[in-house]
C-alpha atoms as a PDB file:
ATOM      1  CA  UNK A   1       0.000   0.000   0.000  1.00  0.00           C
ATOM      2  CA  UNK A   2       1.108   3.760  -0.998  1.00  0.00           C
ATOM      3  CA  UNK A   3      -0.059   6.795   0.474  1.00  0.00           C
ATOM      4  CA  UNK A   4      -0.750   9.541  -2.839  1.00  0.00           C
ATOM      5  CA  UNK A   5       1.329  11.658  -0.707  1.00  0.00           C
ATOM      6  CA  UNK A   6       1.250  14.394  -3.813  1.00  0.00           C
ATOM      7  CA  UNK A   7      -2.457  14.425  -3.706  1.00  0.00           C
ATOM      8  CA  UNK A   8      -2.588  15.061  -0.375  1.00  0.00           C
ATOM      9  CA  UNK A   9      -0.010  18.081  -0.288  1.00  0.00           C
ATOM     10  CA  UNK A  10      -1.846  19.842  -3.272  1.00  0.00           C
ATOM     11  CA  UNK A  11      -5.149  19.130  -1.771  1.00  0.00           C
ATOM     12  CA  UNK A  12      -4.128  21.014   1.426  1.00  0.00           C
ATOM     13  CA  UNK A  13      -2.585  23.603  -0.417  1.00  0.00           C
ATOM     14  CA  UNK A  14      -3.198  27.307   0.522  1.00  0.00           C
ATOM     15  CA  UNK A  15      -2.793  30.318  -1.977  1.00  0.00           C
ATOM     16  CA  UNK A  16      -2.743  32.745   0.629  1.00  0.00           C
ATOM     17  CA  UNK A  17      -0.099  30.910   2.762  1.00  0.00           C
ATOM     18  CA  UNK A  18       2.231  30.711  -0.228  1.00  0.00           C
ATOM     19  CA  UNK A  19       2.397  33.810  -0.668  1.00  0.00           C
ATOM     20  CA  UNK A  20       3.030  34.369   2.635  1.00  0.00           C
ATOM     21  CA  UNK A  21       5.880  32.032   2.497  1.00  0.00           C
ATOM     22  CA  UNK A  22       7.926  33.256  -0.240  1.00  0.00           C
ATOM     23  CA  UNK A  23       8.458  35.951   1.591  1.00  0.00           C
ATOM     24  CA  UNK A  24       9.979  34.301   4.453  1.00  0.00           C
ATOM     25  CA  UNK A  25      11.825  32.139   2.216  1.00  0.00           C
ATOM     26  CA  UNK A  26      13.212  34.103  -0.716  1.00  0.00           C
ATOM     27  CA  UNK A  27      14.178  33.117  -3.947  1.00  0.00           C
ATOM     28  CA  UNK A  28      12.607  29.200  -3.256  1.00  0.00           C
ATOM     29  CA  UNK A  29      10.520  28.131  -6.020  1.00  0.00           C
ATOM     30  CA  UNK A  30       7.696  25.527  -6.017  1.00  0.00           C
ATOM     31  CA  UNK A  31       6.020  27.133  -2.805  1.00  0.00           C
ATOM     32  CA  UNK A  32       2.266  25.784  -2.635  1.00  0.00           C
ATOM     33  CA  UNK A  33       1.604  26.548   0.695  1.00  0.00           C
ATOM     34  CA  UNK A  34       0.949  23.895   2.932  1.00  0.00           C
ATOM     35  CA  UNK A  35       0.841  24.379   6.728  1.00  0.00           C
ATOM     36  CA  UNK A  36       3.397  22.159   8.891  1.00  0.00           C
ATOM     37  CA  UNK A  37       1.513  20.767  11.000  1.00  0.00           C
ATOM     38  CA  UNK A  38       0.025  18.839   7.954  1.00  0.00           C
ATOM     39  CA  UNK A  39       2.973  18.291   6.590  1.00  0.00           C
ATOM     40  CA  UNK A  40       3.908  16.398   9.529  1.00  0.00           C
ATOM     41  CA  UNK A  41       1.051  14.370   9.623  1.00  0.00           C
ATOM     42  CA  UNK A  42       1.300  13.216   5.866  1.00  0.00           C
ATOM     43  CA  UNK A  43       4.612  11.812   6.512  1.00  0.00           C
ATOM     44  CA  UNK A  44       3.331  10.067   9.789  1.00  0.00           C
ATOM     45  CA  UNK A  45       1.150   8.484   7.203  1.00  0.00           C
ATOM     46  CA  UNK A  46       3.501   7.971   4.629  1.00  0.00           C
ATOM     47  CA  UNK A  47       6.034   5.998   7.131  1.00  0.00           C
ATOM     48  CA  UNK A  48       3.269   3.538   8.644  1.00  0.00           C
ATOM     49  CA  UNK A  49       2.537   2.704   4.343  1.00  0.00           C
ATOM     50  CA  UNK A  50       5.766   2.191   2.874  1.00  0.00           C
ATOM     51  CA  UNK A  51       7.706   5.213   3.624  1.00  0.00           C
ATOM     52  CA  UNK A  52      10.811   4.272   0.669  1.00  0.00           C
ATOM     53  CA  UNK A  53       8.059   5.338  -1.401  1.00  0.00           C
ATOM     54  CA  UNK A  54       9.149   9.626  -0.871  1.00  0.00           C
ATOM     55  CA  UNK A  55      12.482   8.465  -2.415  1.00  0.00           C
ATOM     56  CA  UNK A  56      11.185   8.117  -5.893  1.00  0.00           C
ATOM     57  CA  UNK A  57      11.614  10.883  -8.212  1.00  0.00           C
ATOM     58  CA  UNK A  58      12.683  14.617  -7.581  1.00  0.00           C
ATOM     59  CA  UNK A  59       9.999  16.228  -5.249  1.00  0.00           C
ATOM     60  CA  UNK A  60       7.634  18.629  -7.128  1.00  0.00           C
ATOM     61  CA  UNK A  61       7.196  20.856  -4.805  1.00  0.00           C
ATOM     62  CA  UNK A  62       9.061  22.478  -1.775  1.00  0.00           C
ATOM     63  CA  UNK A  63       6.426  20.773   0.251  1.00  0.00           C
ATOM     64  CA  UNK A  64       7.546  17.474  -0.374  1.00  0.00           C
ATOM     65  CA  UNK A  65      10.716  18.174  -0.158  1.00  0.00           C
ATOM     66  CA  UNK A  66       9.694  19.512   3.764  1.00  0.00           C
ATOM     67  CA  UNK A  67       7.967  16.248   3.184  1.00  0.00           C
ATOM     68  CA  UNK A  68      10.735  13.995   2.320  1.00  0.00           C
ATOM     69  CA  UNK A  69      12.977  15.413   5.140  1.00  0.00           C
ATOM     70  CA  UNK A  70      10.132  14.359   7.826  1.00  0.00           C
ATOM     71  CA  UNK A  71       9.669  11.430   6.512  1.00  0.00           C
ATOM     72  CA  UNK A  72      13.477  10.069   6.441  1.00  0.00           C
ATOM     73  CA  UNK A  73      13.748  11.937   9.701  1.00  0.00           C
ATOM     74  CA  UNK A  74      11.043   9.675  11.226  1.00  0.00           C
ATOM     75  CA  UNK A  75      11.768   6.542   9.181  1.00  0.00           C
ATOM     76  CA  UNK A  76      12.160   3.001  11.030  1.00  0.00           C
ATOM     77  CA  UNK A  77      15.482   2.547  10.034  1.00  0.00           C
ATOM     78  CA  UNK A  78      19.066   2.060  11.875  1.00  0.00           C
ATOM     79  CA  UNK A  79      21.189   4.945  12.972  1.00  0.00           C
ATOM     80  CA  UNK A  80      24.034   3.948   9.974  1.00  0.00           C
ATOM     81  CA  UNK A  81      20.976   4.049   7.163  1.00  0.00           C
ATOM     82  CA  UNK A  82      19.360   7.452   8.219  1.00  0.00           C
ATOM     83  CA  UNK A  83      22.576   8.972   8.245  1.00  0.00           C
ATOM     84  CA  UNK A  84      23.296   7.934   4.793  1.00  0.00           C
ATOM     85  CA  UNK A  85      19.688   9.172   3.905  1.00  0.00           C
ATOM     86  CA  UNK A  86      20.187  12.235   5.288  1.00  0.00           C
ATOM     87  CA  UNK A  87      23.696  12.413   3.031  1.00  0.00           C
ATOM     88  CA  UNK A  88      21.419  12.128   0.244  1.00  0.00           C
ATOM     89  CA  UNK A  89      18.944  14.438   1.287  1.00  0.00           C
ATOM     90  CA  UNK A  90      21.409  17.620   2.360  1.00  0.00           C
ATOM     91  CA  UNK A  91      21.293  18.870  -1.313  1.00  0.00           C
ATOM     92  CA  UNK A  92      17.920  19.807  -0.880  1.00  0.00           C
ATOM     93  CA  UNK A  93      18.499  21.607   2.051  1.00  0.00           C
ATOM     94  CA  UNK A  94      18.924  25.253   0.781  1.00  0.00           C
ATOM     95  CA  UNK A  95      16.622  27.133   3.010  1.00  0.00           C
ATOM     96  CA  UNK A  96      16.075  27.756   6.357  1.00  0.00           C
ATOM     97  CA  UNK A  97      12.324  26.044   6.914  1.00  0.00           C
ATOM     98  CA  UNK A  98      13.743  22.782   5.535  1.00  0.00           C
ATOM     99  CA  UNK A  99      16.454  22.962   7.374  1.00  0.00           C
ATOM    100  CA  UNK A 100      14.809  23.090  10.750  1.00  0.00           C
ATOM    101  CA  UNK A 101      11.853  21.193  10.160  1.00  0.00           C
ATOM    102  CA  UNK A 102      14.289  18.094   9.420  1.00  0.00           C
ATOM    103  CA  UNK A 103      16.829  19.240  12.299  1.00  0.00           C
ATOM    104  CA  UNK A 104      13.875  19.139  15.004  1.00  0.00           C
ATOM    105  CA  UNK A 105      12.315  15.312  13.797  1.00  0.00           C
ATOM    106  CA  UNK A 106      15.399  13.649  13.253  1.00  0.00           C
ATOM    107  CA  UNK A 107      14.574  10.126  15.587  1.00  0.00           C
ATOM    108  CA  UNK A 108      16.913   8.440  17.231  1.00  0.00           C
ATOM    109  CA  UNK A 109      17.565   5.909  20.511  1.00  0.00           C
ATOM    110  CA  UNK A 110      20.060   6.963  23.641  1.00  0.00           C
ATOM    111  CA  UNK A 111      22.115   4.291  22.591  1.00  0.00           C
ATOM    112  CA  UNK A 112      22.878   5.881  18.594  1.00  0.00           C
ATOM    113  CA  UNK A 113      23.871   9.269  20.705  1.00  0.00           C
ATOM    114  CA  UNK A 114      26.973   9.511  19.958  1.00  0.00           C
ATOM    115  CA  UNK A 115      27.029   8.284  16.422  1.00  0.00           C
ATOM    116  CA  UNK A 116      24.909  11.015  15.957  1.00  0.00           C
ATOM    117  CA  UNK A 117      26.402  13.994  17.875  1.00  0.00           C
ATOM    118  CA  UNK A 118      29.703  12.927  15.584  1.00  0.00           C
ATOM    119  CA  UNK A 119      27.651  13.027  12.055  1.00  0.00           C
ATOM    120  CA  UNK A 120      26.067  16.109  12.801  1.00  0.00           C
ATOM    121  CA  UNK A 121      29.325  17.821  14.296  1.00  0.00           C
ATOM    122  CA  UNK A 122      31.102  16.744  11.207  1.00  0.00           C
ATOM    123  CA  UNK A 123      28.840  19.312   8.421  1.00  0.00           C
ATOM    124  CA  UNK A 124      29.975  21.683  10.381  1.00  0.00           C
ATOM    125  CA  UNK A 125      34.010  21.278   8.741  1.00  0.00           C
ATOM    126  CA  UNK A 126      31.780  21.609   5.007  1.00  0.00           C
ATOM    127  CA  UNK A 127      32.107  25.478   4.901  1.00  0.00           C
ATOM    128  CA  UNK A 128      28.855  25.119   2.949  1.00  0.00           C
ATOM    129  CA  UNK A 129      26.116  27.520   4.674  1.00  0.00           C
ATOM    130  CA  UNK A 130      23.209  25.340   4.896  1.00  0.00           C
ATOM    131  CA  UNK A 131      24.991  22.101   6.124  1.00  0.00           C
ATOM    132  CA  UNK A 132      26.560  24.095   8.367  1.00  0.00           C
ATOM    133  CA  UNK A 133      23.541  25.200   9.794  1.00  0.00           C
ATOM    134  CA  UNK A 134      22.081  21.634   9.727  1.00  0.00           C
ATOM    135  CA  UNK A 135      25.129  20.765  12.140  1.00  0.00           C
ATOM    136  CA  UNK A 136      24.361  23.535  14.428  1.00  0.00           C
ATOM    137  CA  UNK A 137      20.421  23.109  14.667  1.00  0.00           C
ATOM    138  CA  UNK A 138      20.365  19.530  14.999  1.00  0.00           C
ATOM    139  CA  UNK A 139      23.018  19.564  17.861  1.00  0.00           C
ATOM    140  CA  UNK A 140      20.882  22.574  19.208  1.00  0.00           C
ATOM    141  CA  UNK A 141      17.603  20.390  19.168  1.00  0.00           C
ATOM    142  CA  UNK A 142      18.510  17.167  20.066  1.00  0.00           C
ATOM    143  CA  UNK A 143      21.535  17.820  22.969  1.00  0.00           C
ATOM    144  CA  UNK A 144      21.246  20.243  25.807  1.00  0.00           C
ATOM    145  CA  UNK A 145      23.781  18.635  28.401  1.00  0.00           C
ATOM    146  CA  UNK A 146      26.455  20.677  29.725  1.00  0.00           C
ATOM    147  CA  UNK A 147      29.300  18.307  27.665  1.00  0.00           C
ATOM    148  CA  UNK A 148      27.894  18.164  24.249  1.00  0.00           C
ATOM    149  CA  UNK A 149      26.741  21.778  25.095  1.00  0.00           C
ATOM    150  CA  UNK A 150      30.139  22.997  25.311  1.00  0.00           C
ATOM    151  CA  UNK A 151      31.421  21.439  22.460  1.00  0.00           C
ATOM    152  CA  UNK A 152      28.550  23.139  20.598  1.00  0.00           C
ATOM    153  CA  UNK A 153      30.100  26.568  21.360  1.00  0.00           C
ATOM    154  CA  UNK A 154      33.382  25.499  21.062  1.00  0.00           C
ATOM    155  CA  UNK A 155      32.501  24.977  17.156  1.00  0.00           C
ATOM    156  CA  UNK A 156      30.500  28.315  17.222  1.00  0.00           C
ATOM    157  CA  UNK A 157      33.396  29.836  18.610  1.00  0.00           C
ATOM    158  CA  UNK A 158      35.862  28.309  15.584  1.00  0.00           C
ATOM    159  CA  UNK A 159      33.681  28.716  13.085  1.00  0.00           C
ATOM    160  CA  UNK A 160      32.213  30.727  10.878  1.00  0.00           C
ATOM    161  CA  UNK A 161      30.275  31.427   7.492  1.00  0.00           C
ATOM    162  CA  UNK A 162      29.484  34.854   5.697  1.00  0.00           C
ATOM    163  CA  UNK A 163      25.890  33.324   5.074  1.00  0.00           C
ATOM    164  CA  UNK A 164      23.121  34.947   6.961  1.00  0.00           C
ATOM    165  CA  UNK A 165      21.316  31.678   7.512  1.00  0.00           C
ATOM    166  CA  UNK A 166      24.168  29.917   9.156  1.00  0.00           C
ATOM    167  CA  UNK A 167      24.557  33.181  11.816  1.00  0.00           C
ATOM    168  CA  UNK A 168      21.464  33.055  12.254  1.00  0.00           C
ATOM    169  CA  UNK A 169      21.326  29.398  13.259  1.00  0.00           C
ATOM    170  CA  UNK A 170      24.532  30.220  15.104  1.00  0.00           C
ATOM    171  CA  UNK A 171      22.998  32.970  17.290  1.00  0.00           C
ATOM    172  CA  UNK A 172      19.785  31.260  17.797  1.00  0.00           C
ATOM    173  CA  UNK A 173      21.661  28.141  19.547  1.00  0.00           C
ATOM    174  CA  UNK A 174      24.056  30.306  21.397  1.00  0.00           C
ATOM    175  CA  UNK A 175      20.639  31.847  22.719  1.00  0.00           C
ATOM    176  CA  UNK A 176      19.215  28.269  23.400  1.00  0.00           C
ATOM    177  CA  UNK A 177      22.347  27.074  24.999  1.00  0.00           C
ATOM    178  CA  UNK A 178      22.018  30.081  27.827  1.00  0.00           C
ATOM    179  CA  UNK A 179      18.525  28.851  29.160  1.00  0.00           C
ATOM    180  CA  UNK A 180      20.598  26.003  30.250  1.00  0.00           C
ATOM    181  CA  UNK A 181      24.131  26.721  30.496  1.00  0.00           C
ATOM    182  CA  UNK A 182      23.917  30.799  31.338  1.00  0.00           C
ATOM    183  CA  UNK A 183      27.516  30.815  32.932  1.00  0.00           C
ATOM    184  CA  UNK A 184      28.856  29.015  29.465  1.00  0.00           C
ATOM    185  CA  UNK A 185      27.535  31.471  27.197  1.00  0.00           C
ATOM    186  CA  UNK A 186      28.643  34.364  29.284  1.00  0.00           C
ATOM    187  CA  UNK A 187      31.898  32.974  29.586  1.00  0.00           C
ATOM    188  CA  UNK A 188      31.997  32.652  25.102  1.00  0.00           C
ATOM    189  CA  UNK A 189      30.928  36.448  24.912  1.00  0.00           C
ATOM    190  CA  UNK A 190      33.176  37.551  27.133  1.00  0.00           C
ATOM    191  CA  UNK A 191      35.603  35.938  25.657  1.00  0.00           C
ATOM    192  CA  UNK A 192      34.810  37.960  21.996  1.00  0.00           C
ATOM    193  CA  UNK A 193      36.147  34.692  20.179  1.00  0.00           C
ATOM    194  CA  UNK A 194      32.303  34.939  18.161  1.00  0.00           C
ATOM    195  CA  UNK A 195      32.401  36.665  14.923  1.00  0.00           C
ATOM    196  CA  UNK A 196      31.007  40.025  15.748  1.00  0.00           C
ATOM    197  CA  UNK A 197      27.569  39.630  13.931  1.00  0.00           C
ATOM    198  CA  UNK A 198      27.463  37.036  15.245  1.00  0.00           C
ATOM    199  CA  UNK A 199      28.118  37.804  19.153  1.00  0.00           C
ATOM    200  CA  UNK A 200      25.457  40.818  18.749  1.00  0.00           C
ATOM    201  CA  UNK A 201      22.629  38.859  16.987  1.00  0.00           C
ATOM    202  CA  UNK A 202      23.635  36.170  19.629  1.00  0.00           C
ATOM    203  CA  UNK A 203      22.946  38.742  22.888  1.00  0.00           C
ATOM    204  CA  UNK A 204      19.588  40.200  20.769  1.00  0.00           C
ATOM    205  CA  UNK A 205      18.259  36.907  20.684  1.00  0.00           C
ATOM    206  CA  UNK A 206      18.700  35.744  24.560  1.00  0.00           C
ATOM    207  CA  UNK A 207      17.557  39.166  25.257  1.00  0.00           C
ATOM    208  CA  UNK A 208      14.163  38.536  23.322  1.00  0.00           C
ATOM    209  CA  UNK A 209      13.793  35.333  25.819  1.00  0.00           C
ATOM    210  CA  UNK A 210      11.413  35.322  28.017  1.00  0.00           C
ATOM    211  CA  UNK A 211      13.119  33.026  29.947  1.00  0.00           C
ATOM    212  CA  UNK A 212      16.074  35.324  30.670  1.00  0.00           C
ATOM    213  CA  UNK A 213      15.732  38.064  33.585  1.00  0.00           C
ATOM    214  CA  UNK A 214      15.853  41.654  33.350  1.00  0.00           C
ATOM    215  CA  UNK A 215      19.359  41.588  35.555  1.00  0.00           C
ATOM    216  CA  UNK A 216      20.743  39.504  33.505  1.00  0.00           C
ATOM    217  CA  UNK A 217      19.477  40.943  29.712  1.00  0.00           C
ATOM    218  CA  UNK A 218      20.894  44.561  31.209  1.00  0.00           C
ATOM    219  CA  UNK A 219      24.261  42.876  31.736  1.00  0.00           C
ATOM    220  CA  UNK A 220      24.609  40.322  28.521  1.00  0.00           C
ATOM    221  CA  UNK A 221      23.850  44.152  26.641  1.00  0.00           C
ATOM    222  CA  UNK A 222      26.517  45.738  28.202  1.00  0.00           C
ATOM    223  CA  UNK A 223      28.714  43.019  26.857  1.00  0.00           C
ATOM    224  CA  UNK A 224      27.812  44.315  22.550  1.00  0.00           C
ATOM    225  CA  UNK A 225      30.712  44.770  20.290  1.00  0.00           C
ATOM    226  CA  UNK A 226      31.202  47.056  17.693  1.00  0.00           C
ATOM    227  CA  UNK A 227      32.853  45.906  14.283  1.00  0.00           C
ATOM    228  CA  UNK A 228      36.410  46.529  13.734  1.00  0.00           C
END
């Protein structure tokens, strides 16, 4: 049994939101507007009926290619195989929304930890925006203990790409990283080791927290740098 996965995105398909999207994602084409909330639940549909089935043919819409990423995200498959799905899915990764609708429903047991932290960690070396950002996000969404937390920023710290998208994703896990770890995110910014966009954006965004105090958003803003 097959799930007309195609039908399904076009029949939920929303002028008005696609519009609306194409702004937030510039310069994507095939944009048909469908919410993700559905999205997600076609592809919990499509992996209980035969899930290989998203690998055939190039998507036909930027949907399904949200689509695909769910669905090989979710898939019932070993650690080893989803990584080398994901390897063939990163070229379609060229936008932020795919990006971190993949990054946040990528599946995986305690025991593939590990395995995972070091595939992820390793896009990061690509110098390619968007996989770069894939390593950042995923390690953002799926690891907040002080170790693998440290090691995030340590990358943050030694890398860097001109590409909005990826300092973007850069800043927003620096800000998700001080909910948990405030003294380890002070401790980067002080340190100025950040590219400077990056550092600012980075104190804007834990300063737009509403988990973060007023003491504490006074000082982090004290700590802005100006470019050189």
């Amino acid at each position: 049994m097959t799930v007309d996965f195609r039908r399904m995105l076009r029949d939920a398909a929303e002028p008005e939101l696609a519009a609306f999207n194409s702004k937030l994602t510039p310069g994507k084409e095939g944009i048909i507007g469908v919410r993700v909330p559905v999205i997600r639940d076609i592809a919990r549909k499509v992996v209980r009926d035969g899930w290989e089935q998203i690998l055939d043919g190039e998507p036909e819409s930027f949907e399904e290619e949200m689509l695909r990423g769910v669905v090989i995200a979710t898939a019932p498959v070993t650690v080893a195989e989803k990584i080398s799905l994901t390897e063939g899915f990163l070229d379609y990764v060229d936008n932020w929304a795919t990006c971190d609708i993949f990054c946040n429903s990528w599946k995986f047991g305690k025991g593939d930890s590990e395995a995972v932290w070091d595939y992820f960690s390793g896009l990061i070396d690509s110098g390619e925006e968007y996989r770069m950002r894939v390593s950042v996000i995923a390690r953002m969404s799926h690891f907040d203990d002080e170790g693998h937390s440290r090691m995030l920023l340590e990358d943050l710290a030694a890398h860097d790409n001109p590409g909005y998208y990826y300092r973007m994703g850069a800043a927003w896990a620096v800000s998700v990283v001080y909910v948990h770890h405030p003294d380890m995110v002070e401790e980067l910014l002080r340190s100025g080791r950040l590219e400077v966009w990056t550092h600012n954006k980075s104190i804007q965004k834990i300063r737009e927290s509403r988990r973060v105090s007023k003491e504490d958003k006074e000082r982090l803003n004290a700590l802005r740098r100006t470019s050189p």
